[in-house]
C-alpha atoms as a PDB file:
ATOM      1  CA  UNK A   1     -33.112  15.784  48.111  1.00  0.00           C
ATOM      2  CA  UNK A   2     -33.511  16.497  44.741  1.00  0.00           C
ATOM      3  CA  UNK A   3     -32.973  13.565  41.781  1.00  0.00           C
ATOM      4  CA  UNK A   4     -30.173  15.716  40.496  1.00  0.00           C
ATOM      5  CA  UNK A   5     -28.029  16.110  43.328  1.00  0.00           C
ATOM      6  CA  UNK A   6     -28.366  12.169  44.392  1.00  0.00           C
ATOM      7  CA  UNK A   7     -27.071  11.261  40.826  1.00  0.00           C
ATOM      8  CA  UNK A   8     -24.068  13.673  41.827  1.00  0.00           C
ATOM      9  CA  UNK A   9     -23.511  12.248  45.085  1.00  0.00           C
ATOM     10  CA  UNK A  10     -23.920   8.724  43.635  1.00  0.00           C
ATOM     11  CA  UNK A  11     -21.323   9.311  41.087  1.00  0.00           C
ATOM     12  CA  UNK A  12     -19.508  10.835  43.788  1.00  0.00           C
ATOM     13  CA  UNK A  13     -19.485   7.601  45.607  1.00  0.00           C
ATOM     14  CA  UNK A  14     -18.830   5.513  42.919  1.00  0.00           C
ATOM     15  CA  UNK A  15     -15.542   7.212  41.984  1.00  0.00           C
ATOM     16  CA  UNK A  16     -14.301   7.353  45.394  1.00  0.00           C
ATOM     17  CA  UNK A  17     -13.463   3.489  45.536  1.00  0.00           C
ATOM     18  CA  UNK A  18     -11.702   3.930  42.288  1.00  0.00           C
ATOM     19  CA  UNK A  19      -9.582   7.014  43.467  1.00  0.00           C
ATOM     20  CA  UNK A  20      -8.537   5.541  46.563  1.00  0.00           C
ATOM     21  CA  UNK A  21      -7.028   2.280  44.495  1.00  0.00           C
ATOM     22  CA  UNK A  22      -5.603   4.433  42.399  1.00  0.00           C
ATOM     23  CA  UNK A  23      -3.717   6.705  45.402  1.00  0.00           C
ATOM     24  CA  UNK A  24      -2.820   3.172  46.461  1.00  0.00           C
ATOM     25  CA  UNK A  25      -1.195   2.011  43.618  1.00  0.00           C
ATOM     26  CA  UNK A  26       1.131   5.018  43.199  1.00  0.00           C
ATOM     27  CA  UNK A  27       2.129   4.423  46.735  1.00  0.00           C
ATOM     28  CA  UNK A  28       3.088   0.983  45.876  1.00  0.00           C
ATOM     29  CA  UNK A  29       4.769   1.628  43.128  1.00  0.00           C
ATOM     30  CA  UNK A  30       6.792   4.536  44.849  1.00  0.00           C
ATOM     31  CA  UNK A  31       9.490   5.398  43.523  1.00  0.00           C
ATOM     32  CA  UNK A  32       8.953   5.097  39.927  1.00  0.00           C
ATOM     33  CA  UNK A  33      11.362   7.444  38.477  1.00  0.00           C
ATOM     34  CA  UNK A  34      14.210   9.480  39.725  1.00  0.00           C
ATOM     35  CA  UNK A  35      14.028  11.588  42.755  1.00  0.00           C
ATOM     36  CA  UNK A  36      15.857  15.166  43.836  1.00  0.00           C
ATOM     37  CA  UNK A  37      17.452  15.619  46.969  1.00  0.00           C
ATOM     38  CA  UNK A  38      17.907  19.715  46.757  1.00  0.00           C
ATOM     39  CA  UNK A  39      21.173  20.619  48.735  1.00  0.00           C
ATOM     40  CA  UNK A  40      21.046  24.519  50.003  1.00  0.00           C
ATOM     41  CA  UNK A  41      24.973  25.317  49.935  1.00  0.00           C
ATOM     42  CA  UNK A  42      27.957  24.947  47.186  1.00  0.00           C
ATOM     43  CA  UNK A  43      29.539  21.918  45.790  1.00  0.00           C
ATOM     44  CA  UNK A  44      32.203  20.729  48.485  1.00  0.00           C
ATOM     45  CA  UNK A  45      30.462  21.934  51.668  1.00  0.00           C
ATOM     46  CA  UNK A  46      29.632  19.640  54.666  1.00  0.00           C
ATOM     47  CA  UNK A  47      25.457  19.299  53.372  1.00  0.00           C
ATOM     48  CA  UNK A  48      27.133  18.899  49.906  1.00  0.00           C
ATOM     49  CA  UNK A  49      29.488  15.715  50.921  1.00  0.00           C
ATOM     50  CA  UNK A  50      27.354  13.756  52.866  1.00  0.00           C
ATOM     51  CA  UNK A  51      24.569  13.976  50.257  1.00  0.00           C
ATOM     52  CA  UNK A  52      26.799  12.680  47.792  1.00  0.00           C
ATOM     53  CA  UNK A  53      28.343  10.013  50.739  1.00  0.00           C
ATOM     54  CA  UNK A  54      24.732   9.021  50.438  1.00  0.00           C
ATOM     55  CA  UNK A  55      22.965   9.373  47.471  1.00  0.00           C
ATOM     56  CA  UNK A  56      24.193   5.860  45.894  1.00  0.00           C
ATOM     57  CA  UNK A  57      23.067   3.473  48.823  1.00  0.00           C
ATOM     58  CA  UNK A  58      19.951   5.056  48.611  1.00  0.00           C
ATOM     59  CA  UNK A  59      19.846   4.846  44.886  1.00  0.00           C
ATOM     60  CA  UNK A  60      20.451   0.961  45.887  1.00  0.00           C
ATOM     61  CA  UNK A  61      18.056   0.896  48.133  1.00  0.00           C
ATOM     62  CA  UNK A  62      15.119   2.631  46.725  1.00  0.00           C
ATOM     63  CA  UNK A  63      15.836   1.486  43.005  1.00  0.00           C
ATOM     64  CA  UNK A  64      15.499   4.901  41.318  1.00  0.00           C
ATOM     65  CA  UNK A  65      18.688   7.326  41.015  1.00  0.00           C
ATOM     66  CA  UNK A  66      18.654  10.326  43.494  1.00  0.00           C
ATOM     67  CA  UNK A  67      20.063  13.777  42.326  1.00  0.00           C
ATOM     68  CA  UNK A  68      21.910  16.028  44.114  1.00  0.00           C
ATOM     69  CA  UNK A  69      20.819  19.560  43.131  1.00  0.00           C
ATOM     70  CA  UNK A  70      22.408  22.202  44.418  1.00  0.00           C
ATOM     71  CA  UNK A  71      20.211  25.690  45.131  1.00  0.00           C
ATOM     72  CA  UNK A  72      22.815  27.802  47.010  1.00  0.00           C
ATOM     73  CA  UNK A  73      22.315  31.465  48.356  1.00  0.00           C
ATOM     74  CA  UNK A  74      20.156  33.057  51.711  1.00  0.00           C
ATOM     75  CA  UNK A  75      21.900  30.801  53.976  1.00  0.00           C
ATOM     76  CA  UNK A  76      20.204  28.004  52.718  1.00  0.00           C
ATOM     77  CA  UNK A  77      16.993  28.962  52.419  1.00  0.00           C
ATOM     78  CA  UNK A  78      16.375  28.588  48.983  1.00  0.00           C
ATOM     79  CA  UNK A  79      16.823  25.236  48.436  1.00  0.00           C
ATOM     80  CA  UNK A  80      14.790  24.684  51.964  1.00  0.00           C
ATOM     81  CA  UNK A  81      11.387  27.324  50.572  1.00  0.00           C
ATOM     82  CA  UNK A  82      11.665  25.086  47.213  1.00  0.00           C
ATOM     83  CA  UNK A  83      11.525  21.547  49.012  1.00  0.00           C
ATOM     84  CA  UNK A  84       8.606  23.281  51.025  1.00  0.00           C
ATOM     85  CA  UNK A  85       6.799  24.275  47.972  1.00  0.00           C
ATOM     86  CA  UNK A  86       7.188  20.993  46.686  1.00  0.00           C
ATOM     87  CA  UNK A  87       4.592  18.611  45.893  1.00  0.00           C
ATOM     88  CA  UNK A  88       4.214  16.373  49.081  1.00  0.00           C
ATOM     89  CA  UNK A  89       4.791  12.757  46.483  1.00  0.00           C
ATOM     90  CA  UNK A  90       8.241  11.652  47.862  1.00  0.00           C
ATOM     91  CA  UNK A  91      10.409  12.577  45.010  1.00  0.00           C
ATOM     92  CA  UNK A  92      11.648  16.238  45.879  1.00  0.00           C
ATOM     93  CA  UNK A  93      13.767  15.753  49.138  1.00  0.00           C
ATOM     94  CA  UNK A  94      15.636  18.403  51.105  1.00  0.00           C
ATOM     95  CA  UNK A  95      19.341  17.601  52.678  1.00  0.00           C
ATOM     96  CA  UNK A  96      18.396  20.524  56.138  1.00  0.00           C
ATOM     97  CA  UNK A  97      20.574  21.268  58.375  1.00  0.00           C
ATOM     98  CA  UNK A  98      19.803  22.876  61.762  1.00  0.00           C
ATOM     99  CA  UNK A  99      20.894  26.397  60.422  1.00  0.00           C
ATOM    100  CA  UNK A 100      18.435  25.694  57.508  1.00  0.00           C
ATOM    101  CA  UNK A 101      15.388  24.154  60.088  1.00  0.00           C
ATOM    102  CA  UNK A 102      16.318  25.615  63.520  1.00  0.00           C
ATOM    103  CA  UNK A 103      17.821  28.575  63.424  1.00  0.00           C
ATOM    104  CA  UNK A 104      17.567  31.054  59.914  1.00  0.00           C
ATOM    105  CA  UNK A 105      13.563  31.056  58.726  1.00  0.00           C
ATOM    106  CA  UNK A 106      12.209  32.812  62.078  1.00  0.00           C
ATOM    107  CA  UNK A 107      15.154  35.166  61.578  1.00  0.00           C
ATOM    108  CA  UNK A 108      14.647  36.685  58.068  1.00  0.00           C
ATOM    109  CA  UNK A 109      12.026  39.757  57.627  1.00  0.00           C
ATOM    110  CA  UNK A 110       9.310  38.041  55.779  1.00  0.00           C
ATOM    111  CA  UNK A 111      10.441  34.320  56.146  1.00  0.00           C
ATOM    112  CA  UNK A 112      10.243  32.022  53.281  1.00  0.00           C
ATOM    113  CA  UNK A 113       8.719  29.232  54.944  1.00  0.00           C
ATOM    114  CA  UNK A 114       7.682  28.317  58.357  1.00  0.00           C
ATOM    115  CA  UNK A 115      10.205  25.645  59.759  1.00  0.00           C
ATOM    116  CA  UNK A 116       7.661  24.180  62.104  1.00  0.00           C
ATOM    117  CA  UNK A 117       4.619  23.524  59.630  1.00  0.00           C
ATOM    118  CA  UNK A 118       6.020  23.261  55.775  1.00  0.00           C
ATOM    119  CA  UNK A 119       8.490  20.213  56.305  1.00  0.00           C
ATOM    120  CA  UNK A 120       8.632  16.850  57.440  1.00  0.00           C
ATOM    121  CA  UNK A 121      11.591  15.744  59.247  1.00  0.00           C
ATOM    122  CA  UNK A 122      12.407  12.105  57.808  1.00  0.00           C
ATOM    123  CA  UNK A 123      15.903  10.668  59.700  1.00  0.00           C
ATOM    124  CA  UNK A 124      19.025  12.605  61.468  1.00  0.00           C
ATOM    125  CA  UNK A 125      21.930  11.906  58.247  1.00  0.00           C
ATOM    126  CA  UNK A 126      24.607  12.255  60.719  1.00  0.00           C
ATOM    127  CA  UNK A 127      26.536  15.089  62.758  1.00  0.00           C
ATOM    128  CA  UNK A 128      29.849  17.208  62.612  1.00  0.00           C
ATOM    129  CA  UNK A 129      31.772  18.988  64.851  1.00  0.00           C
ATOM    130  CA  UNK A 130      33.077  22.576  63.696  1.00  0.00           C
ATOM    131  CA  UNK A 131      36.817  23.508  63.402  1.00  0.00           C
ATOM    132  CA  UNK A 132      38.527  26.515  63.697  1.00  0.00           C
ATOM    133  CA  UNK A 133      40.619  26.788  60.650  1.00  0.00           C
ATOM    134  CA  UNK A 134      43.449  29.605  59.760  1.00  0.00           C
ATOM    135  CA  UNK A 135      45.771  29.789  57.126  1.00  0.00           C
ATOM    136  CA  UNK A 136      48.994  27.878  57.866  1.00  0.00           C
ATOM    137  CA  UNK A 137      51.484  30.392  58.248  1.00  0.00           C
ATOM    138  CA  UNK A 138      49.040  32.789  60.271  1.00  0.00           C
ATOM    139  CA  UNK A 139      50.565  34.025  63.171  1.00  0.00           C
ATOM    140  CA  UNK A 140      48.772  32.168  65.994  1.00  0.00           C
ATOM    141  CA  UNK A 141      48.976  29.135  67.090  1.00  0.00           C
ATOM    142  CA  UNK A 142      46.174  28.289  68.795  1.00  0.00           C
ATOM    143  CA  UNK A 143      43.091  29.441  70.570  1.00  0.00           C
ATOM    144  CA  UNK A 144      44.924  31.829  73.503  1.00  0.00           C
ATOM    145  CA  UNK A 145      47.255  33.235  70.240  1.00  0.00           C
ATOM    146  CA  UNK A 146      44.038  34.195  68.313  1.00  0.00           C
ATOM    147  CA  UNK A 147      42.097  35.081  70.953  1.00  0.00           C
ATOM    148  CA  UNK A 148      45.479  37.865  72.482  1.00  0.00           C
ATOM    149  CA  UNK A 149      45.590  38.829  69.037  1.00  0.00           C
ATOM    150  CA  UNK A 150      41.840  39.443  68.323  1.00  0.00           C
ATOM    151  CA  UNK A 151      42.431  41.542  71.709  1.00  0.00           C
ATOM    152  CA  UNK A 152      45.082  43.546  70.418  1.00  0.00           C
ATOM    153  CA  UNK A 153      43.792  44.371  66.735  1.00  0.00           C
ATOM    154  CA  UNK A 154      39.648  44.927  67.512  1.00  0.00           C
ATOM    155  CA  UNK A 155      37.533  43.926  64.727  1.00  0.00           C
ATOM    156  CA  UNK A 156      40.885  43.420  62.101  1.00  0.00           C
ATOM    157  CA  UNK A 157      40.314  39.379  62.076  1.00  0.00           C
ATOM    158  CA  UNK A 158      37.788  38.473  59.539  1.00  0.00           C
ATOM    159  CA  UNK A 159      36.200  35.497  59.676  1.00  0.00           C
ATOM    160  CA  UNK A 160      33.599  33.612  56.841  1.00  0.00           C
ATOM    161  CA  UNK A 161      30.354  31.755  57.422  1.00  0.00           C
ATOM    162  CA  UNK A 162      27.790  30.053  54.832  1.00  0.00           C
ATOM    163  CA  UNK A 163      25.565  32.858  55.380  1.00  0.00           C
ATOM    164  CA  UNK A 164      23.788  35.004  58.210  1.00  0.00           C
ATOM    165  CA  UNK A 165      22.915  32.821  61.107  1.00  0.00           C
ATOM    166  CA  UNK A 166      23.974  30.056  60.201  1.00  0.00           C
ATOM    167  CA  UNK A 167      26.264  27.496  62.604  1.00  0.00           C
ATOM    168  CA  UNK A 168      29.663  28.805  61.303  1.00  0.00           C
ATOM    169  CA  UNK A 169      28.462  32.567  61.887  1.00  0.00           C
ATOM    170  CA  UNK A 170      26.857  31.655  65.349  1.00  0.00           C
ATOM    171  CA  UNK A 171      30.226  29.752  66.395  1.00  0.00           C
ATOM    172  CA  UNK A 172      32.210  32.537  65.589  1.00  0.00           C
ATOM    173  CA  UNK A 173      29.604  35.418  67.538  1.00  0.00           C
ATOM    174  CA  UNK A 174      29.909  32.908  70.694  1.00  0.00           C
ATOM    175  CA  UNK A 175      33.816  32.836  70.717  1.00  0.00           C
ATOM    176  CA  UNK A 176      33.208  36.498  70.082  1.00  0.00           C
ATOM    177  CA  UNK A 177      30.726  36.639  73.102  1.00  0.00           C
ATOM    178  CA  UNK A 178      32.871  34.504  75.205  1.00  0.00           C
ATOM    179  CA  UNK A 179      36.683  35.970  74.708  1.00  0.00           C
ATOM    180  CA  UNK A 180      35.255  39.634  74.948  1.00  0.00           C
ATOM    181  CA  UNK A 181      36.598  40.148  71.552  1.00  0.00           C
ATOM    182  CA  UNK A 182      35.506  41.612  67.957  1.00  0.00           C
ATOM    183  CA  UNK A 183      35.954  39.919  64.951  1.00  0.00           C
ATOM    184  CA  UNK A 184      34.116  40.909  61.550  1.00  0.00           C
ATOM    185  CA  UNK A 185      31.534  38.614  59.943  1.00  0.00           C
ATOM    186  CA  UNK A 186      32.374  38.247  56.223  1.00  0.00           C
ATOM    187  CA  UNK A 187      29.446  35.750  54.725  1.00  0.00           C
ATOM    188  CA  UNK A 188      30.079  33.325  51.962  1.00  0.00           C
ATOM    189  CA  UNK A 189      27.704  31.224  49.069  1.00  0.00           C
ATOM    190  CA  UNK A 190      29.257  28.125  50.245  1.00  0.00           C
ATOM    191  CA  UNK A 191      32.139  27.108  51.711  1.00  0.00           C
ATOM    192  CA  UNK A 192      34.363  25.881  48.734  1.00  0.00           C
ATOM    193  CA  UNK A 193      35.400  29.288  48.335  1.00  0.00           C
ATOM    194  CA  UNK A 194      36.280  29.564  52.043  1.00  0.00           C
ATOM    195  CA  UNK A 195      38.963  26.668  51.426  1.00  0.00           C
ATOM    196  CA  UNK A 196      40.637  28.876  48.548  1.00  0.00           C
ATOM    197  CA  UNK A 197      40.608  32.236  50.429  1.00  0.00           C
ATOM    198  CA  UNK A 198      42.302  30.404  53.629  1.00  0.00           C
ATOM    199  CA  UNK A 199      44.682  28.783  51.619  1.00  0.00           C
ATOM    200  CA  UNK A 200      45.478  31.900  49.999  1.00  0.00           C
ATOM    201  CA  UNK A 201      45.510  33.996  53.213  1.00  0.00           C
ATOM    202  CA  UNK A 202      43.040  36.358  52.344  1.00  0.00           C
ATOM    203  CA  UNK A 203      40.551  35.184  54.687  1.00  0.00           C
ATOM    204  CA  UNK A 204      41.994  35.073  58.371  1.00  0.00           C
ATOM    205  CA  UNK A 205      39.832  31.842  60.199  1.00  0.00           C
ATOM    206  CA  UNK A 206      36.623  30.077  59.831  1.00  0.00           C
ATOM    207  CA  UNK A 207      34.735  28.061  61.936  1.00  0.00           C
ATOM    208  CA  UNK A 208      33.710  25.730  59.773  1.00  0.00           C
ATOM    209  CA  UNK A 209      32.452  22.091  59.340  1.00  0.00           C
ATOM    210  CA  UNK A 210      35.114  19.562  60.044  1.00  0.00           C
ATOM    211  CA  UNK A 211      34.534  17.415  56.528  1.00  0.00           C
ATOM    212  CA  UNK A 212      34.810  20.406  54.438  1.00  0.00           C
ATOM    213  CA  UNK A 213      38.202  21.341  55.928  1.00  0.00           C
ATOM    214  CA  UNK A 214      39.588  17.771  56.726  1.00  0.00           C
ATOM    215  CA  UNK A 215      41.746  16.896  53.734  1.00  0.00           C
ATOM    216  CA  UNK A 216      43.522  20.588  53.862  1.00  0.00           C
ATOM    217  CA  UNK A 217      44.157  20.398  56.957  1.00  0.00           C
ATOM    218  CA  UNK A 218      45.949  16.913  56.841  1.00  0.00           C
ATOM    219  CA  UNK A 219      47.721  17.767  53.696  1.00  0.00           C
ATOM    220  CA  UNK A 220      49.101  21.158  55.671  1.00  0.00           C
ATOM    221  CA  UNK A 221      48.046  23.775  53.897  1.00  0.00           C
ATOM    222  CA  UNK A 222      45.369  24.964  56.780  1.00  0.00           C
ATOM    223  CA  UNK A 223      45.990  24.925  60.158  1.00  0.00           C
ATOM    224  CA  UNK A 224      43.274  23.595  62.989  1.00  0.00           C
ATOM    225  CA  UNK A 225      43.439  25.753  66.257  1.00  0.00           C
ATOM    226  CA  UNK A 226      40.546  23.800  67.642  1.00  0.00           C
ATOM    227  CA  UNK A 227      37.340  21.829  67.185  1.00  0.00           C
ATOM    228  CA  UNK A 228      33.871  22.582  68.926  1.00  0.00           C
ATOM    229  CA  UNK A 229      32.522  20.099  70.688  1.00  0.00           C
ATOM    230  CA  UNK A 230      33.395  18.560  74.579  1.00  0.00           C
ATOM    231  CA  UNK A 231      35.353  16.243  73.754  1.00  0.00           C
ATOM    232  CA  UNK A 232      38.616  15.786  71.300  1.00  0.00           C
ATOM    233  CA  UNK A 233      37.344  13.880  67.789  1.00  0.00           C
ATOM    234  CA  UNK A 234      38.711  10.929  66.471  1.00  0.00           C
ATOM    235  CA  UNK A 235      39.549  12.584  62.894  1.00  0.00           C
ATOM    236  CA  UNK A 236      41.773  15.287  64.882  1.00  0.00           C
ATOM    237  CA  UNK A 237      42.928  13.952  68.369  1.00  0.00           C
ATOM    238  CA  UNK A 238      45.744  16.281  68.282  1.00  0.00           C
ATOM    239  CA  UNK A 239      43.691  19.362  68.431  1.00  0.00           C
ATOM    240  CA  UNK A 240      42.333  20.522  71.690  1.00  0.00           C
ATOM    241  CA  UNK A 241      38.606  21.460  72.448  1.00  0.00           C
ATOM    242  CA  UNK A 242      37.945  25.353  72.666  1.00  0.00           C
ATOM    243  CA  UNK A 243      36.032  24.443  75.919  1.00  0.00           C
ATOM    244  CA  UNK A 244      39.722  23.194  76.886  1.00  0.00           C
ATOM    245  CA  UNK A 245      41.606  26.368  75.503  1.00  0.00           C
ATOM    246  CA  UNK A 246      40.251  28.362  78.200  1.00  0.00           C
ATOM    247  CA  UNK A 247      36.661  28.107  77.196  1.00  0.00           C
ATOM    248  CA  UNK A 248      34.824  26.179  79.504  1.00  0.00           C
ATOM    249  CA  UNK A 249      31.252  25.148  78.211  1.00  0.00           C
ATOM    250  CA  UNK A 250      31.421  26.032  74.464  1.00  0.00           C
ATOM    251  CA  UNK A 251      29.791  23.477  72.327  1.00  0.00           C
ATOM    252  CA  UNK A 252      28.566  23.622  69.022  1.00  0.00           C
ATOM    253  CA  UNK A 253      27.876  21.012  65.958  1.00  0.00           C
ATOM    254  CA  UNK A 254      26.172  21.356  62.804  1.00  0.00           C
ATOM    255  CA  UNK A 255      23.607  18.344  62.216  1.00  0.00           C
ATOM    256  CA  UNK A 256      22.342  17.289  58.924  1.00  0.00           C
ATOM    257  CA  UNK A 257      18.980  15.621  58.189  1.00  0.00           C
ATOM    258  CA  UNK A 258      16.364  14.615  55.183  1.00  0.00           C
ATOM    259  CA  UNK A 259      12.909  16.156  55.030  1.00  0.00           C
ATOM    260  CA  UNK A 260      10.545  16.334  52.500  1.00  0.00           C
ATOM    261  CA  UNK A 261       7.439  19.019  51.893  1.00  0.00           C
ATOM    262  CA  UNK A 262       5.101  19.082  54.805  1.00  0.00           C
ATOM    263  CA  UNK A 263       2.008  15.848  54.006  1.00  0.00           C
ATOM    264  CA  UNK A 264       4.464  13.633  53.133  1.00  0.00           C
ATOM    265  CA  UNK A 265       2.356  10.304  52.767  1.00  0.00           C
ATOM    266  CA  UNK A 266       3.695   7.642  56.231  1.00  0.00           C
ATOM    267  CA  UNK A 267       4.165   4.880  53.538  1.00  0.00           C
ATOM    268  CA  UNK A 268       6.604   7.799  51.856  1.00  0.00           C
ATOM    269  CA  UNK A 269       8.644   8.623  54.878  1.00  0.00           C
ATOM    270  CA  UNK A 270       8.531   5.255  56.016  1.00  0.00           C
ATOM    271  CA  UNK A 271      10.117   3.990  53.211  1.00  0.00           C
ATOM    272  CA  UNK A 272      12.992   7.074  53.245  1.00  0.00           C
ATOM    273  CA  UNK A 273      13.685   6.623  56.185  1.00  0.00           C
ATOM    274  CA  UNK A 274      14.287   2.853  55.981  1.00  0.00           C
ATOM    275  CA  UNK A 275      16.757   3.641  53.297  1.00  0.00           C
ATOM    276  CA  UNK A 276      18.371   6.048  54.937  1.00  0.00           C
ATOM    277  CA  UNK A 277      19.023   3.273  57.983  1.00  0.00           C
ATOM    278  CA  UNK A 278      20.059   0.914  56.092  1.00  0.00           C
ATOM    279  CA  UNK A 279      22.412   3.229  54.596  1.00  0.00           C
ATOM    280  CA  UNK A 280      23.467   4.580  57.541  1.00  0.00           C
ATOM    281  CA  UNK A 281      24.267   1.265  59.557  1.00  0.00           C
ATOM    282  CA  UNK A 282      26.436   0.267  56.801  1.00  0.00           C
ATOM    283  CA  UNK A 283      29.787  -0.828  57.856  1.00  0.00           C
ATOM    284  CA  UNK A 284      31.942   0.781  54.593  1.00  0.00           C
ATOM    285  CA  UNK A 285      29.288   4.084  54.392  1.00  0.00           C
ATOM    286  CA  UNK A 286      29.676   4.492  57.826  1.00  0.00           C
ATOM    287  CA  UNK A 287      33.455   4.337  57.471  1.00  0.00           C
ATOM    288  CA  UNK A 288      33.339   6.573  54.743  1.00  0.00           C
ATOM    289  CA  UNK A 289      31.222   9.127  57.157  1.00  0.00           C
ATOM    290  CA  UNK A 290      33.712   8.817  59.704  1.00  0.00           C
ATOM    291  CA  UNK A 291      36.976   9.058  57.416  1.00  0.00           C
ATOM    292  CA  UNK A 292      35.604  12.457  55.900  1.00  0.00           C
ATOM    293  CA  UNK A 293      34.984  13.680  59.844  1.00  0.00           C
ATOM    294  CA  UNK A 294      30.933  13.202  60.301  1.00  0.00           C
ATOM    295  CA  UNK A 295      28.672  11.086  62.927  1.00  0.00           C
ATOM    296  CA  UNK A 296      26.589   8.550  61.467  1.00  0.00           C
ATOM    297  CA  UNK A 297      23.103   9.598  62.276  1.00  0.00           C
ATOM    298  CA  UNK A 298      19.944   7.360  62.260  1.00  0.00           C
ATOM    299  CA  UNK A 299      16.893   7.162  63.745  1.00  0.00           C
ATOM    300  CA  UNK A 300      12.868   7.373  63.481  1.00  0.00           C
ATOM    301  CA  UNK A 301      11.266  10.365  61.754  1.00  0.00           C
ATOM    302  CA  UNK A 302       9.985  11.220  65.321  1.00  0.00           C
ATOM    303  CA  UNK A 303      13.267  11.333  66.584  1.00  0.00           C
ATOM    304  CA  UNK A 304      14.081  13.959  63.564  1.00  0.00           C
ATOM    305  CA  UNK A 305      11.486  15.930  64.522  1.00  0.00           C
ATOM    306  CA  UNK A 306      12.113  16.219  68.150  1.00  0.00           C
ATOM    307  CA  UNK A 307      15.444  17.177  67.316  1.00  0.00           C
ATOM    308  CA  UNK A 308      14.754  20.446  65.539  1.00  0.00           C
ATOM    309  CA  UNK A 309      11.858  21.529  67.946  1.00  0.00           C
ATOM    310  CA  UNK A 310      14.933  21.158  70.579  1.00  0.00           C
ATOM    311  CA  UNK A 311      17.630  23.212  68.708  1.00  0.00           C
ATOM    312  CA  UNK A 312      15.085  25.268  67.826  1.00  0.00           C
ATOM    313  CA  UNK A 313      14.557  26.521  71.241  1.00  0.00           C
ATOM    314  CA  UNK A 314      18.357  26.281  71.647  1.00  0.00           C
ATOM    315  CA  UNK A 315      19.716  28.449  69.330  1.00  0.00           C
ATOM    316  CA  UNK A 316      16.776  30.771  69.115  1.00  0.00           C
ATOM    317  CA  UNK A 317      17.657  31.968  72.486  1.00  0.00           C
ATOM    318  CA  UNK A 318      21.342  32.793  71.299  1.00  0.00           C
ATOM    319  CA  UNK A 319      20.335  34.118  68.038  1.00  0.00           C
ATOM    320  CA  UNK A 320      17.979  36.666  70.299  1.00  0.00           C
ATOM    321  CA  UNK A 321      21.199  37.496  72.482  1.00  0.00           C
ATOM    322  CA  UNK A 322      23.088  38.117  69.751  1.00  0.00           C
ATOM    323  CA  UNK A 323      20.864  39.842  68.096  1.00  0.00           C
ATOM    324  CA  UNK A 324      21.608  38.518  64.791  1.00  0.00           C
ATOM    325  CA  UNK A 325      18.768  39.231  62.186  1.00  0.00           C
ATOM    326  CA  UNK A 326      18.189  38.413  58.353  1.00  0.00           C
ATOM    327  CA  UNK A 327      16.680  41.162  56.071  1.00  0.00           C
END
């Protein structure tokens, strides 16, 4: 070995010692200014609310404000190929959702990211059950009324989703599948929007996440036919089940969870996803979650990422039967 090259490698060594305390130290000192949590969809969407339901525990918790920044547009997408492309330090932060890690990136032509290697899953934030939401004076008045009149006009019903693929188009496509009918797939930015149009009557139904819909719904100026999962929900007890309308096995939810970039240090998830606990086993946010129609979620970051390898599988088959694609 040349005298040269062991005065690199000793100066090599010598820094190492140093470089290591210093990766150290930032980890310690994590988080030392504020952090983004991007949010793929519109102001006043399900992702959207229980963000914001969450952001100021977490600001609590961690001691450093968290954004909410929202990237609509490609069903999501965006905001998830940014928080992939992210620097892997803890402070940009991605509210998924299983349309956005499941279901869409396998789907699109040239997908932005790959949904099994770019992220890492961090804690479930909770779950909702879809609703099927019409304007109030529509002309049905419940499942078996849209579903005969679906029937009798093919394709006339239009119905809105956040974008191809994702849980509020696939709900609709296996009603569609199920009843035999045809309805026509009109895609939104976010669901805001969707509210207005329904409450207009411009837009005929929507499967749609419960929190999003919840208030309008109470206040009477959208009707819910029925909501999506087995059983009746607490928010809506009055409203039947489509599995009970005649439906017999339909179940959907949408789930929403926080990931960061894929190399996410352990001390850095570790410490998200104690804040997002602690957050989530709070008595008043957890009321607040339930009052604006979600499931507290929790969990370990391994739990998180069992989760989407599982709906991956799940809705991948539909998405292939349906053959719903993204160009």
């Amino acid at each position: 070995m040349t005298l040269h090259r062991r005065a690199l490698l000793g100066a090599a060594t010598a820094l190492a010692p140093s470089a290591l305390i210093r990766a150290a130290r930032a980890q310690d000192s994590y988080p030392s200014r504020a952090m983004t949590m991007l949010v793929g969809f519109a102001p006043g969407g399900g992702t959207d609310i229980i963000a914001r339901l969450l952001a100021p525990s977490l600001h609590a918790e961690l001691g450093q404000p968290v954004t909410i920044e929202n990237r609509p547009g490609a069903s999501g997408t965006v905001a998830a190929a940014a928080t992939a492309r992210a620097r892997p330090d803890g402070y940009t932060l991605l509210m998924g959702t299983v349309s956005t890690q499941s279901v869409v990136g396998p789907l699109m032509r040239t997908p932005p990211y790959d949904q099994d290697k770019d992220f890492t899953p961090i804690t479930l934030a909770g779950t909702v059950p879809l609703v099927v939401v019409v304007p109030a004076n529509a002309p049905y008045k419940d499942i078996e009324g849209l579903i005969a009149f679906a029937r009798a006009n093919p394709g006339r019903l239009n119905y809105a989703s956040s974008g191809v693929a994702t849980q509020q188009h696939l709900a609709a496509e296996m009603l569609c599948q199920a009843a035999g009918i045809q309805m026509t797939h009109v895609p939104y930015r976010g669901t805001g929007q969707v509210v207005n149009d329904l409450i207009a009557g411009t837009l005929d139904l929507a499967i749609d996440t419960m929190p999003t819909h919840l208030p309008h719904i109470r206040s009477g100026t959208t009707r819910a036919l029925a909501t999506t999962l087995p059983q009746r929900v607490a928010a809506l007890p009055e409203v039947p089940t489509v599995a009970e309308s005649g439906f017999p096995g339909y179940e959907i939810n949408v789930w929403y969870m926080l990931l960061g970039p894929a190399g996410l240090p352990e001390p850095v998830v570790r410490r998200w996803s104690a804040a997002m606990n602690k957050a989530l086993s709070d008595p008043e946010i957890r009321r607040k979650l339930e009052e604006a129609g979600f499931i507290p979620g929790g969990g370990s970051a391994e739990d998180a990422a069992r989760l989407v390898r599982r709906e991956a599988e799940r809705y991948g088959a539909l998405v292939r039967q349906a053959n719903i694609r993204i160009e």
